[in-house]
Structures are given as C-alpha cells and as structure tokens.
Protein backbone atom coordinates (compact mmCIF):
# COMPACT_ATOMS: atom_id res chain seq x y z
CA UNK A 1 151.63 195.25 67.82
CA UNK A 2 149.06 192.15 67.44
CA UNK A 3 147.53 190.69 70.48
CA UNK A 4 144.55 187.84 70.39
CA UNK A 5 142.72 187.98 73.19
CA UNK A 6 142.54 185.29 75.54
CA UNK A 7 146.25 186.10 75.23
CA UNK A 8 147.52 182.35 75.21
CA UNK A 9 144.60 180.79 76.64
CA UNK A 10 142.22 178.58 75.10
CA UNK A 11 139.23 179.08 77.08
CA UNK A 12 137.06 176.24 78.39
CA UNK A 13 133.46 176.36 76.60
CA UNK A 14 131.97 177.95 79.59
CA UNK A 15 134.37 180.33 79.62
CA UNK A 16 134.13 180.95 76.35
CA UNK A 17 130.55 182.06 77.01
CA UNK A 18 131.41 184.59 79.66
CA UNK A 19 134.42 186.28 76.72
CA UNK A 20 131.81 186.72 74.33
CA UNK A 21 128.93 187.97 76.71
CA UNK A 22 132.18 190.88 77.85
CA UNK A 23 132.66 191.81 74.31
CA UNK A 24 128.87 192.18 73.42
CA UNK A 25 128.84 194.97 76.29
CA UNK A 26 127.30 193.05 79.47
CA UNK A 27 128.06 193.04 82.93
CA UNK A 28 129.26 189.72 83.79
CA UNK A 29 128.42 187.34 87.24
CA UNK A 30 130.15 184.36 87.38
CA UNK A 31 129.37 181.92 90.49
CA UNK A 32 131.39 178.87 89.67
CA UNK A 33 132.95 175.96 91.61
CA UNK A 34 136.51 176.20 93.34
CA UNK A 35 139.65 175.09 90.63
CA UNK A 36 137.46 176.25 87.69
CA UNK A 37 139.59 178.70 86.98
CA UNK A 38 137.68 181.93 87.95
CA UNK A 39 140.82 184.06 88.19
CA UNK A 40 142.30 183.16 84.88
CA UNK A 41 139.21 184.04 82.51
CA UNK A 42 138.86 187.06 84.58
CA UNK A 43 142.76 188.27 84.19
CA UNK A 44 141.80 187.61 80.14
CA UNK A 45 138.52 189.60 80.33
CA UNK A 46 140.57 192.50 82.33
CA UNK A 47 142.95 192.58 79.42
CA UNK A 48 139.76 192.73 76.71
CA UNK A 49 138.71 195.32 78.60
CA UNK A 50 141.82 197.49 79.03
CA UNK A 51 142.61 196.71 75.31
CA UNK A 52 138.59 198.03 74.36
CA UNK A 53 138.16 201.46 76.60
CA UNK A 54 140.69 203.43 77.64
CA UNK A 55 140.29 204.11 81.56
CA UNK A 56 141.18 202.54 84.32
CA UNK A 57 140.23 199.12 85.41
CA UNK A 58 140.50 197.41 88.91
CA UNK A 59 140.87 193.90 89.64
CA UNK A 60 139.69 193.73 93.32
CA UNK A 61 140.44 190.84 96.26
CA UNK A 62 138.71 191.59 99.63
CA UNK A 63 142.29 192.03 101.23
CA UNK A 64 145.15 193.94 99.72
CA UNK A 65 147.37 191.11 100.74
CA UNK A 66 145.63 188.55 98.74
CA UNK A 67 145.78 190.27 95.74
CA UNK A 68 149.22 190.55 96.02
CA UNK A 69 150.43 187.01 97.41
CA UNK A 70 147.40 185.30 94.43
CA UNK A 71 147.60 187.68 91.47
CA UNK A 72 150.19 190.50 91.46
CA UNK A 73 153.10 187.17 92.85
CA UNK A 74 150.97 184.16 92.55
CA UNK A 75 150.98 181.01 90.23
CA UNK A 76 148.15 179.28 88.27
CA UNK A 77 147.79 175.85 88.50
CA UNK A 78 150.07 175.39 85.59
CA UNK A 79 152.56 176.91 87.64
CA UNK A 80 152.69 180.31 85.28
CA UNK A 81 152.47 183.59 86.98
CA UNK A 82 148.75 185.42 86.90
CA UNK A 83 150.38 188.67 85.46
CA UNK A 84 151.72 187.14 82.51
CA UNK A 85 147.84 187.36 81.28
CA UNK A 86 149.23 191.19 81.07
CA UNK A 87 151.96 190.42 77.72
CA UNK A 88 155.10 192.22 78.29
CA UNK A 89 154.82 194.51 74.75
CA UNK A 90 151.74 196.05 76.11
CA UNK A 91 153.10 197.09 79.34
CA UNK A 92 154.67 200.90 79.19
CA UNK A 93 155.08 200.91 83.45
CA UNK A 94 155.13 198.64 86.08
CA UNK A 95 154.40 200.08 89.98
CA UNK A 96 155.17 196.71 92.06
CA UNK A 97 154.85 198.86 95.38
CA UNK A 98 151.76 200.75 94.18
CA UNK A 99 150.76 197.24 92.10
CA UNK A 100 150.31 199.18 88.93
CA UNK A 101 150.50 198.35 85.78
CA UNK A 102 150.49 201.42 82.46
CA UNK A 103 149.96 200.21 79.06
CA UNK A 104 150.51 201.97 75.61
CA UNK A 105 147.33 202.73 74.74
CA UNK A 106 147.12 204.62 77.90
CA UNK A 107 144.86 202.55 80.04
CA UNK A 108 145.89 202.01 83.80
CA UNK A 109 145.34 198.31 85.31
CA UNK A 110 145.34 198.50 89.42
CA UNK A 111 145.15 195.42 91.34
CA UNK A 112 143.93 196.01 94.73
CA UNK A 113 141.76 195.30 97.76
CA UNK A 114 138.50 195.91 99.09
CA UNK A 115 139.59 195.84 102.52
CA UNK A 116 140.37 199.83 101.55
CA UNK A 117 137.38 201.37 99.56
CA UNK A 118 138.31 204.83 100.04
CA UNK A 119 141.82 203.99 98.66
CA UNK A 120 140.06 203.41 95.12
CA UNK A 121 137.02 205.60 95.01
CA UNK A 122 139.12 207.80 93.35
CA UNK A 123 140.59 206.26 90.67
CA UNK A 124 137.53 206.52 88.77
CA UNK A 125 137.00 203.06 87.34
CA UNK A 126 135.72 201.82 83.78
CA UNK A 127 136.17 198.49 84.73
CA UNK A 128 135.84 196.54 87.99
CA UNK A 129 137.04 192.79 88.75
CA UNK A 130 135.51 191.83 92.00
CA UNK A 131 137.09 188.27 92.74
CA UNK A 132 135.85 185.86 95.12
CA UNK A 133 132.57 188.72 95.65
CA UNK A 134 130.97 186.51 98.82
CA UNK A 135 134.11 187.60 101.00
CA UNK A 136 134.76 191.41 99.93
CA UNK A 137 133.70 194.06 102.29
CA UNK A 138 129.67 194.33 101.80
CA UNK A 139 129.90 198.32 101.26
CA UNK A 140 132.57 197.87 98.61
CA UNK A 141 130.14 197.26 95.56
CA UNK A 142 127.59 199.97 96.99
CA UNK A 143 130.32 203.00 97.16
CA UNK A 144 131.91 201.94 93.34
CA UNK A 145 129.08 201.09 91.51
CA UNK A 146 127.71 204.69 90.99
CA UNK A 147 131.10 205.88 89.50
CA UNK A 148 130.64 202.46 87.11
CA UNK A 149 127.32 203.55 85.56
CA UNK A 150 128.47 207.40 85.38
CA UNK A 151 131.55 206.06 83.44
CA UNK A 152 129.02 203.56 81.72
CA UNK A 153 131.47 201.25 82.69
CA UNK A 154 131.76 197.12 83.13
CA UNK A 155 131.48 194.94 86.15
CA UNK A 156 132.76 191.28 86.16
CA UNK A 157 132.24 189.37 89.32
CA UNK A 158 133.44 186.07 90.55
CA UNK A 159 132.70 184.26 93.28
CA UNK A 160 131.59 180.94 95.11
CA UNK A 161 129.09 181.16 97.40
CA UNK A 162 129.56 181.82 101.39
CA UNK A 163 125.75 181.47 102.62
CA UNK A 164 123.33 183.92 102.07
CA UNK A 165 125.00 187.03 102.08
CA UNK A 166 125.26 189.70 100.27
CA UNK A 167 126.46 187.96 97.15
CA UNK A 168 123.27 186.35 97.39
CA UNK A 169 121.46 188.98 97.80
CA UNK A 170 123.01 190.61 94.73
CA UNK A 171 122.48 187.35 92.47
CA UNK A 172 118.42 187.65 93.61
CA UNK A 173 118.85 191.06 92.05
CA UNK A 174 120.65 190.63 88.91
CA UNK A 175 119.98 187.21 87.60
CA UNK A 176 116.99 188.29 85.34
CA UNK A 177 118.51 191.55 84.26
CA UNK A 178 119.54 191.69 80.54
CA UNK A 179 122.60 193.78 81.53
CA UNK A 180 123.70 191.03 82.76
CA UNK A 181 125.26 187.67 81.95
CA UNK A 182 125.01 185.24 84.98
CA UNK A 183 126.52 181.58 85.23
CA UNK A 184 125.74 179.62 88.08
CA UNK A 185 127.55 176.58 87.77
CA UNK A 186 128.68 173.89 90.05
CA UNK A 187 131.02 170.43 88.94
CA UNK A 188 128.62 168.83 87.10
CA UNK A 189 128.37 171.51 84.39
CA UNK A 190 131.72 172.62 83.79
CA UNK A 191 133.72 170.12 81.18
CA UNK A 192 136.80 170.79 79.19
CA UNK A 193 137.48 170.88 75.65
CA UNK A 194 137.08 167.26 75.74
CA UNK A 195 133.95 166.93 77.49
CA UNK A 196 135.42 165.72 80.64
CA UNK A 197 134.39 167.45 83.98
CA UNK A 198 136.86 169.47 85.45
CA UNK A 199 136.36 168.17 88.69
CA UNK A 200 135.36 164.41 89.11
CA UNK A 201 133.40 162.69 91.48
CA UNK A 202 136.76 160.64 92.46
CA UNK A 203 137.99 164.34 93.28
CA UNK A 204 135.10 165.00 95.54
CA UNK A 205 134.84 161.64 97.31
CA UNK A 206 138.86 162.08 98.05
CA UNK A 207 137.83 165.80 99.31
CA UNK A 208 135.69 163.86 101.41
CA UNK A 209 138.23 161.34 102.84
CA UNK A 210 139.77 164.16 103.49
CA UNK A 211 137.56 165.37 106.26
CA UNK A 212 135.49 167.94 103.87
CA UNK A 213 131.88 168.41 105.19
CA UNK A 214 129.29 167.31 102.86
CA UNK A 215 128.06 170.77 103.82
CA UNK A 216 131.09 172.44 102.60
CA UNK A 217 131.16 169.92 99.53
CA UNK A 218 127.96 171.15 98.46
CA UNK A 219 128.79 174.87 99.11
CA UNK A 220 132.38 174.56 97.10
CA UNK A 221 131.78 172.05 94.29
CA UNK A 222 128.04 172.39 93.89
CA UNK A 223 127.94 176.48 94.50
CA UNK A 224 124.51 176.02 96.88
CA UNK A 225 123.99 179.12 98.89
CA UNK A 226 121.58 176.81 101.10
CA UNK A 227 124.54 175.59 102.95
CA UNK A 228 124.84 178.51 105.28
CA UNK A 229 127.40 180.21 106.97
CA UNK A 230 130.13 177.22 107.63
CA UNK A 231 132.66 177.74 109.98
CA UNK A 232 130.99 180.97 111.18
CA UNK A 233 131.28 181.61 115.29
CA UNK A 234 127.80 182.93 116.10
CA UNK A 235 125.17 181.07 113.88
CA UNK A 236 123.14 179.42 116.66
CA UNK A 237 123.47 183.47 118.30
CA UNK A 238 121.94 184.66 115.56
CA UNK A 239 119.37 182.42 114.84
CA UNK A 240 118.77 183.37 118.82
CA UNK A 241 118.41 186.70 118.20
CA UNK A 242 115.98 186.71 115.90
CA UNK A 243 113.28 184.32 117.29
CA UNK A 244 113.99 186.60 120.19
CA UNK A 245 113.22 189.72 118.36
CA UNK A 246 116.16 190.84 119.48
CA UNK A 247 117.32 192.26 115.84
CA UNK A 248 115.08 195.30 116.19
CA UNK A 249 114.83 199.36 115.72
CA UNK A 250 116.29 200.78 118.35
CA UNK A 251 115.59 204.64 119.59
CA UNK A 252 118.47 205.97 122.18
CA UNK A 253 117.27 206.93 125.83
CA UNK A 254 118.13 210.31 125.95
CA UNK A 255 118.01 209.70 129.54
CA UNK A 256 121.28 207.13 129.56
CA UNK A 257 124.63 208.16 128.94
CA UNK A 258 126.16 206.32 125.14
CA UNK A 259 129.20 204.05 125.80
CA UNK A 260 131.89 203.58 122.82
CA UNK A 261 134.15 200.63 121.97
CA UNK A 262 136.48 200.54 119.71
CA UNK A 263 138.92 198.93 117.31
CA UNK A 264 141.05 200.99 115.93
CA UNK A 265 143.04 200.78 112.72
CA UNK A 266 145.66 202.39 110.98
CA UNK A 267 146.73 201.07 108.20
CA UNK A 268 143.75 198.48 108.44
CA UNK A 269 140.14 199.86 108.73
CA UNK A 270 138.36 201.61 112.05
CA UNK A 271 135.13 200.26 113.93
CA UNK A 272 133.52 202.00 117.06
CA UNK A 273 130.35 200.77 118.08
CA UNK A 274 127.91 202.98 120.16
CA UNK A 275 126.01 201.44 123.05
CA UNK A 276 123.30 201.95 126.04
CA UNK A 277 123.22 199.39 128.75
CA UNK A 278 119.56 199.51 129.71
CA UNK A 279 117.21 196.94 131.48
CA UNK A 280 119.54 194.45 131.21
CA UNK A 281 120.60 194.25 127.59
CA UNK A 282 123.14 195.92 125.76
CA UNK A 283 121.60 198.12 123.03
CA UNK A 284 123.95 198.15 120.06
CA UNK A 285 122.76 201.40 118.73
CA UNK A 286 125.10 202.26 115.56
CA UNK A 287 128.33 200.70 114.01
CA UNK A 288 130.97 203.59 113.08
CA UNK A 289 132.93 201.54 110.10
CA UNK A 290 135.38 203.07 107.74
CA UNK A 291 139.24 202.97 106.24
CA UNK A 292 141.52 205.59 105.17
CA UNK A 293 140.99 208.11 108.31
CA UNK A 294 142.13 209.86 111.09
CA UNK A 295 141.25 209.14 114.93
CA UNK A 296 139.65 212.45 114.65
CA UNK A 297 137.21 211.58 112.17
CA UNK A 298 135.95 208.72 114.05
CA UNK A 299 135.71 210.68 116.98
CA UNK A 300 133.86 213.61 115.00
CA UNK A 301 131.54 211.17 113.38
CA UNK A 302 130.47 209.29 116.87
CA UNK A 303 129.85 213.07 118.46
CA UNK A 304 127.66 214.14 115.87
CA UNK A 305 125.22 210.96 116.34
CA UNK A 306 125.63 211.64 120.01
CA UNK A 307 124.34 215.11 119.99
CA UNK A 308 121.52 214.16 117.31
CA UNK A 309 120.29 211.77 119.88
CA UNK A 310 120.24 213.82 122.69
CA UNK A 311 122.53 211.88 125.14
CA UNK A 312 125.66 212.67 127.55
CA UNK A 313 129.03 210.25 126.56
CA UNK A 314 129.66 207.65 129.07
CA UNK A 315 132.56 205.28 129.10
CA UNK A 316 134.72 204.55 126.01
CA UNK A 317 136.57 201.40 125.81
CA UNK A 318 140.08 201.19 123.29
CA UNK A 319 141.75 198.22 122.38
CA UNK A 320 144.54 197.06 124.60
CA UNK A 321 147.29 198.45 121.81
CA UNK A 322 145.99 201.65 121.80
CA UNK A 323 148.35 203.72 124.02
CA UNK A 324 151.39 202.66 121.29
CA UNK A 325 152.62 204.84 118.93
CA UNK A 326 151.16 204.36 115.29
CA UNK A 327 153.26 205.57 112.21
CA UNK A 328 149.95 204.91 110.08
CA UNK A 329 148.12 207.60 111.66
CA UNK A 330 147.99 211.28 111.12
CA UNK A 331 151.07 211.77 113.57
CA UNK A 332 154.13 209.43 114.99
CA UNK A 333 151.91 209.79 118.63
CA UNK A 334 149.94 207.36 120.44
CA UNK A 335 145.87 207.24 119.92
CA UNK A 336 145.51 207.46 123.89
CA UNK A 337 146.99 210.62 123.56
CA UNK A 338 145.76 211.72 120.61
CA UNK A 339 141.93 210.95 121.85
CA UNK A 340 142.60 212.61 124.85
CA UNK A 341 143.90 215.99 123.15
CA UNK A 342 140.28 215.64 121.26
CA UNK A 343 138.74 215.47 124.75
CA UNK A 344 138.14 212.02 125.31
CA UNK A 345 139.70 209.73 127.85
CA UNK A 346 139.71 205.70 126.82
CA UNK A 347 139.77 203.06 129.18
CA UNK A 348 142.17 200.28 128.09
CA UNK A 349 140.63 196.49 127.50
CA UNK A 350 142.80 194.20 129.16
CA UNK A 351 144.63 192.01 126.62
CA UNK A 352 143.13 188.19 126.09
CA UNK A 353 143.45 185.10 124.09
CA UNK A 354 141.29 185.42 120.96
CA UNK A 355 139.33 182.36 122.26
CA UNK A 356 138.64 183.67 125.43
CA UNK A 357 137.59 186.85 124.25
CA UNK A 358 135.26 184.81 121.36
CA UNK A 359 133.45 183.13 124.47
CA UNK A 360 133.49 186.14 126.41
CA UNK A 361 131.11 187.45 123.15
CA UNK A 362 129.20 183.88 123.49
CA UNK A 363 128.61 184.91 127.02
CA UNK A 364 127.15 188.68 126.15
CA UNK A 365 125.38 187.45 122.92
CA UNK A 366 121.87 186.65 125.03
CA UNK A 367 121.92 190.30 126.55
CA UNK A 368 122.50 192.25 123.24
CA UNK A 369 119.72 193.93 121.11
CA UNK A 370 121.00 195.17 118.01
CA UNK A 371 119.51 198.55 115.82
CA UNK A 372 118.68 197.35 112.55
CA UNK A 373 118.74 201.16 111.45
CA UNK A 374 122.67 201.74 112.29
CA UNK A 375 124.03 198.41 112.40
CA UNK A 376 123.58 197.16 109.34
CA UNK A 377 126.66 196.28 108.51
CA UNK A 378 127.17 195.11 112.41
CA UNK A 379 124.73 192.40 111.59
CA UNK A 380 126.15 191.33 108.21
CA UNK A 381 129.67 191.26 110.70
CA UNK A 382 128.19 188.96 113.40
CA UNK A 383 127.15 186.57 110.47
CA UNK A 384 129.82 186.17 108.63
CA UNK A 385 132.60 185.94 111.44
CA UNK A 386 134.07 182.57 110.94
CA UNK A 387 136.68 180.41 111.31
CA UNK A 388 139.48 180.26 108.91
CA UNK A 389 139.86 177.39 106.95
CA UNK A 390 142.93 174.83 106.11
CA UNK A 391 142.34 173.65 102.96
CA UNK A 392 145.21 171.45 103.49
CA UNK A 393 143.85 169.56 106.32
CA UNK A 394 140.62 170.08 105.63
CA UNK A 395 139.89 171.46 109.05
CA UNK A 396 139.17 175.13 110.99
CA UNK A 397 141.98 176.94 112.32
CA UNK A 398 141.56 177.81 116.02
CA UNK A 399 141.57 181.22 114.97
CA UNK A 400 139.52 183.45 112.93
CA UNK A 401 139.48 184.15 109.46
CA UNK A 402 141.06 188.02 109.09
CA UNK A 403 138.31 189.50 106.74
CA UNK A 404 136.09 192.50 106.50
CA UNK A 405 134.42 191.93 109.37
CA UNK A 406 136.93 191.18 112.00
CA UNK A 407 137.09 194.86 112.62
CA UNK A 408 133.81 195.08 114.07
CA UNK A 409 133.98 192.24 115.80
CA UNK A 410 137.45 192.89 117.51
CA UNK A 411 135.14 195.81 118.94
CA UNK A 412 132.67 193.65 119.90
CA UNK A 413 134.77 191.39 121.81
CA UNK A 414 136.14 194.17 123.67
CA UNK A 415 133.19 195.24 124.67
CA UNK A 416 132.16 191.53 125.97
CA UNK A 417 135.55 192.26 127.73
CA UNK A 418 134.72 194.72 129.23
CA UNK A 419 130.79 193.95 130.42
CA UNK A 420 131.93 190.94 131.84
CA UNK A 421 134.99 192.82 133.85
CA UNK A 422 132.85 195.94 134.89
CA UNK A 423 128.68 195.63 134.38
CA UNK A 424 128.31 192.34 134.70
CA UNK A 425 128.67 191.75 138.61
CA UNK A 426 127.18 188.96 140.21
CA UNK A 427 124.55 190.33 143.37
CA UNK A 428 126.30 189.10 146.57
CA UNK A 429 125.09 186.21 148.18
CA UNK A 430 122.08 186.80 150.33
CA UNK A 431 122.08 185.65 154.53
CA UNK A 432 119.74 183.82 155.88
CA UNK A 433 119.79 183.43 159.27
CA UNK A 434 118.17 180.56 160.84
CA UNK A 435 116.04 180.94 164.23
CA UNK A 436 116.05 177.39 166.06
C-alpha cells in the first residue's frame, strides 16, 4: 500500500517548512496564530512519524477530554473529521474507549491528555505531539522528555502563547538550538498558496467589534507573550507578592504544628498543600501534586516531609465532597474513612459558590508567603488561574477555566475557607469607659 504524506493535504508554505524540518530529523516548535491550522499539520507530521519509526507516538491535549471532543470526535474547519489524517488502509485496530489507534507496520498512535502524566509515562514514546503547549500541565514535558532522548525520539510542539509561562520559558531555551526548528509566527506572516493572509485585518477588526481586547488580539493573532496572563484571577496578587518579598525560601518552625488542605481527586489529579500559620501570615511551605494515586500515597508523601522537618501535624482540611464514596479510588469507600483508617481525621470545608470562595482567596492573598523551594508548581498555579473564555461572545465566563492548575487552587480556596471561618477572628471590641 502507497501513502503520500501530507495524506490529502496540501500544506500551506509555512507548513510546508515545518514537514520538511520533521523529515530531516529535528525537533519541531511551532508558536503560530489561532485558525492557522496547528492541529492539522501536526495530525500529518504524527502520521510521517508513525509511518518513519516504529514505536509509539502520542498526540497530547492538556485535558483528556479535549483530545477527545477536538481530535479523536472533532471536525476541521472544512468540516472533515481530524482522524481521517490516520487513512483507513493503514489502520490494523481501533481502541475508541482507550483512544487507540494500531497500524500495520506495527506502530501504536495514542491520543491523550496531559492532565494524567503518569497514565503515559509508560508507554514509552518515540514521538510526542504536545498541542496547544502554553496550557498543558507544566511537569508534563519535564517527566516525558527523558524517555524522548533515551528513545532518541521526536518532539513537535504547538502552541499560542498564554503569558510568560512555561512555554515561554521553554522557547528562551530552545530557539537557538540546532535540534530544533522554531516558527514564531503571528497573522502577518502566514499566507496561503496564493499569497493571501490567512487571517485579514477585516477578520481582526470584526474580532474587535466583537468585544476582543486589543490585549488578547495581540496575544492570539500576533503570538506576543508580552501580553500577560489575560483573564487570570490573581495578577495584581502576584505582582503584590513579589514587591512584597513575599515569594521567598521558606524553612518550617519545628516549633509549630503543619496544617494540610486538600483537593482530592480520583479520577482527576490530587493537590495537598502544607502550611504553618505564623506571625500573621500563612506560610505555604510545599505543594503535594500528582495523578494516578491512592489517598494513601498522598498521605505517605505529606508524612515523610513532615517528619524531615521536624514538626507535629495540626489540622487537615478536605474538600466538602470528601466523606462520599469514590469508585475511582483504590476501594468503593469514602476518603473520610479511608484517611481516618490511615490515622488522620479531616475536617470538612463547608461548601461555597466558586466566587465566593475566589474572593475568600482575594481576602487571604495579603497574609500568604509562599516557599519558592516546594511550591514551585504552586506559584506557576496562582499565575495561571484564569477565567475561562467564550470565544463566542467574546467575553469571560463567571467561572474558571478547568485546567492543570485548578487542582491546586481548589486547595487553596479551601484553605481561604477555612482561615477566614476558624484563624481569622476579629479581636472583640475594646470598652472604654468614660469618667465624667
């Protein structure tokens, strides 16, 4: 059997670049403008891929979900179905549960999310897609890129920018490296066959009627990092904390007893975060972050840290759900009872609105000092916590956008919870008594 790839596709010319810097062996970063049509070269470059090495090769969303509803069932904007990029003669078995797909030279294409990195660790990649990089988990790269270069295997990232993040952070890295072909291109350098732009200014100015930001104009059609994070909850917070200082190593008082709180998963990931209350601040002293475990290893993990620092356990806070039974865990019982068979007794955060738990976390925001040596991923969390956005309206949702980091932050809204309900008293009003 003959296949050309692009499999029917004529690539635009930039894409045509990124093809031929894939099949002379680089690693390929690709920050282009929304409707460019980021998925569709990178569903032909999977297939190059698969077709050239024998392995397995990942094409990667930040939520299982999306890859699902965009790729595995979605539509390009021609209206043809994303896994047709896969032809039919090369496909030996299809998994739709497992979203699978075997082909007959033996290679194995999984489509999947980041959202669950120790879910793939083990399917030992040759080939990773990472699409739309700016909003996959920040550890996900950092756990599967060792197994890449041990397999001497291929990267192809795409992405537009979300502030300075760690896609930015990666494109500082990699942008001079020969390994690596970058593009970096926003609406005024990506044309058709014709020469036309794919987007035109007419396209952006009715984005604009719209009610598009030119902040989010620039960030979307023009790919500029500079644009920050936009929608995000806790920018001015942030910016607070660290003309503060407040963004600091931390050491734990030995002396004070380490509080937990806690958001915890089943089939989505886990986040604990361990804190001191001490004069006057909350001291955020390590993030506990992770998918694909037990209660118990959560609880293990936070005890160890406990006992390296030297401290007694004080008060752990669960999330209001927690005494319901979870099929997702290790047994059909409820995490109350299953931390309390481990030893440890959770108090249960009263259930609120999401907004008045977000300004519950506006509240604690000026009394928290964060360890820069734990909570690194905590920080990256409180940054990139934002709104979600309707693209059809061109407005924010009142509600946030249900990413990598609303784990952590669920946990750090219960915690505002709970200050403000139990440590956060007001001193009664003083007397003063009057002699005439």
């Amino acid at each position: 059997m003959y296949i050309r790839v692009p499999y029917e596709l004529t690539p635009r010319p930039y894409q045509e670049d990124a093809l031929k810097a894939l099949k002379n062996g680089k690693n390929c970063f690709l920050i282009v403008h929304r409707r460019a049509g980021k998925d569709v070269i990178c569903m032909q470059m999977l297939l190059l891929r698969a077709m050239q090495r024998v392995g397995t090769h990942l094409y990667m969303a930040p939520m299982t979900t999306q890859i699902r509803q965009i790729i595995w069932k979605g539509l390009d904007a021609d209206g043809r179905p994303f896994i047709n990029a896969i032809p039919e003669g090369l496909i030996v078995k299809k998994n739709d549960a497992r979203m699978e797909l075997e082909l007959i030279n033996g290679s194995r294409i999984v489509f999947c999310g980041s959202n669950n990195i120790s879910g793939v660790i083990g399917t030992n990649p040759v080939t990773i897609v990472y699409s739309e990089f700016s909003l996959h988990h920040p550890m996900a790269r950092p756990y599967l890129n060792p197994i890449l270069i041990q397999n001497g295997g291929v990267e192809i990232i795409n992405t537009t920018p979300r502030g300075r993040n760690h896609c930015y952070d990666l494109y500082q890295v990699v942008k001079d490296n020969p390994k690596y072909f970058v593009q970096h291109l926003g609406v005024e350098e990506t044309f058709d066959h014709n020469g036309t732009r794919i987007i035109s200014d007419a396209q952006i100015q009715e984005a604009r009627d719209m009610g598009m930001s030119d902040e989010m104009i620039n960030q979307e059609f023009f790919c500029s990092f500079d644009s920050g994070d936009i929608g995000s909850y806790f920018t001015r917070e942030m910016a607070d904390m660290e003309r503060e200082g407040r963004i600091l190593p931390i050491k734990p008082n030995p002396n004070l007893p380490v509080n937990t709180c806690s958001d915890l998963g089943g089939t989505d990931s886990t986040s604990m975060w361990l804190f001191q209350l001490e004069g006057g601040y909350i001291h955020l002293l390590a993030l506990l972050h992770d998918s694909g475990h037990g209660l118990k290893y959560y609880l293990e993990w936070a005890d160890r840290l406990r006992k390296q620092w030297g401290c007694n356990w004080g008060t752990h806070f669960g999330p209001h759900d927690i005494a319901q039974k979870h099929q997702s865990w290790e047994q059909a019982e409820s995490r109350l009872m299953q931390a309390r068979k481990a030893g440890w007794h959770f108090q249960v955060t009263p259930k609120l609105d999401i907004e008045d738990g977000i300004e519950a976390m506006r509240y604690v925001f000026p009394k928290v000092k964060v360890n820069t040596t734990e909570c690194e991923l905590g920080i990256r969390a409180m940054r990139e916590y934002r709104r979600e956005y309707d693209e059809v309206n061109a407005v924010f949702k009142p509600k946030p956008l249900h990413n990598w980091a609303s784990n952590p932050m669920d946990a750090l809204r219960y915690l505002s919870i709970n200050y403000r309900r139990l440590y956060d008293v007001p001193s009664p009003a003083r007397r003063y008594e009057y002699k005439g």
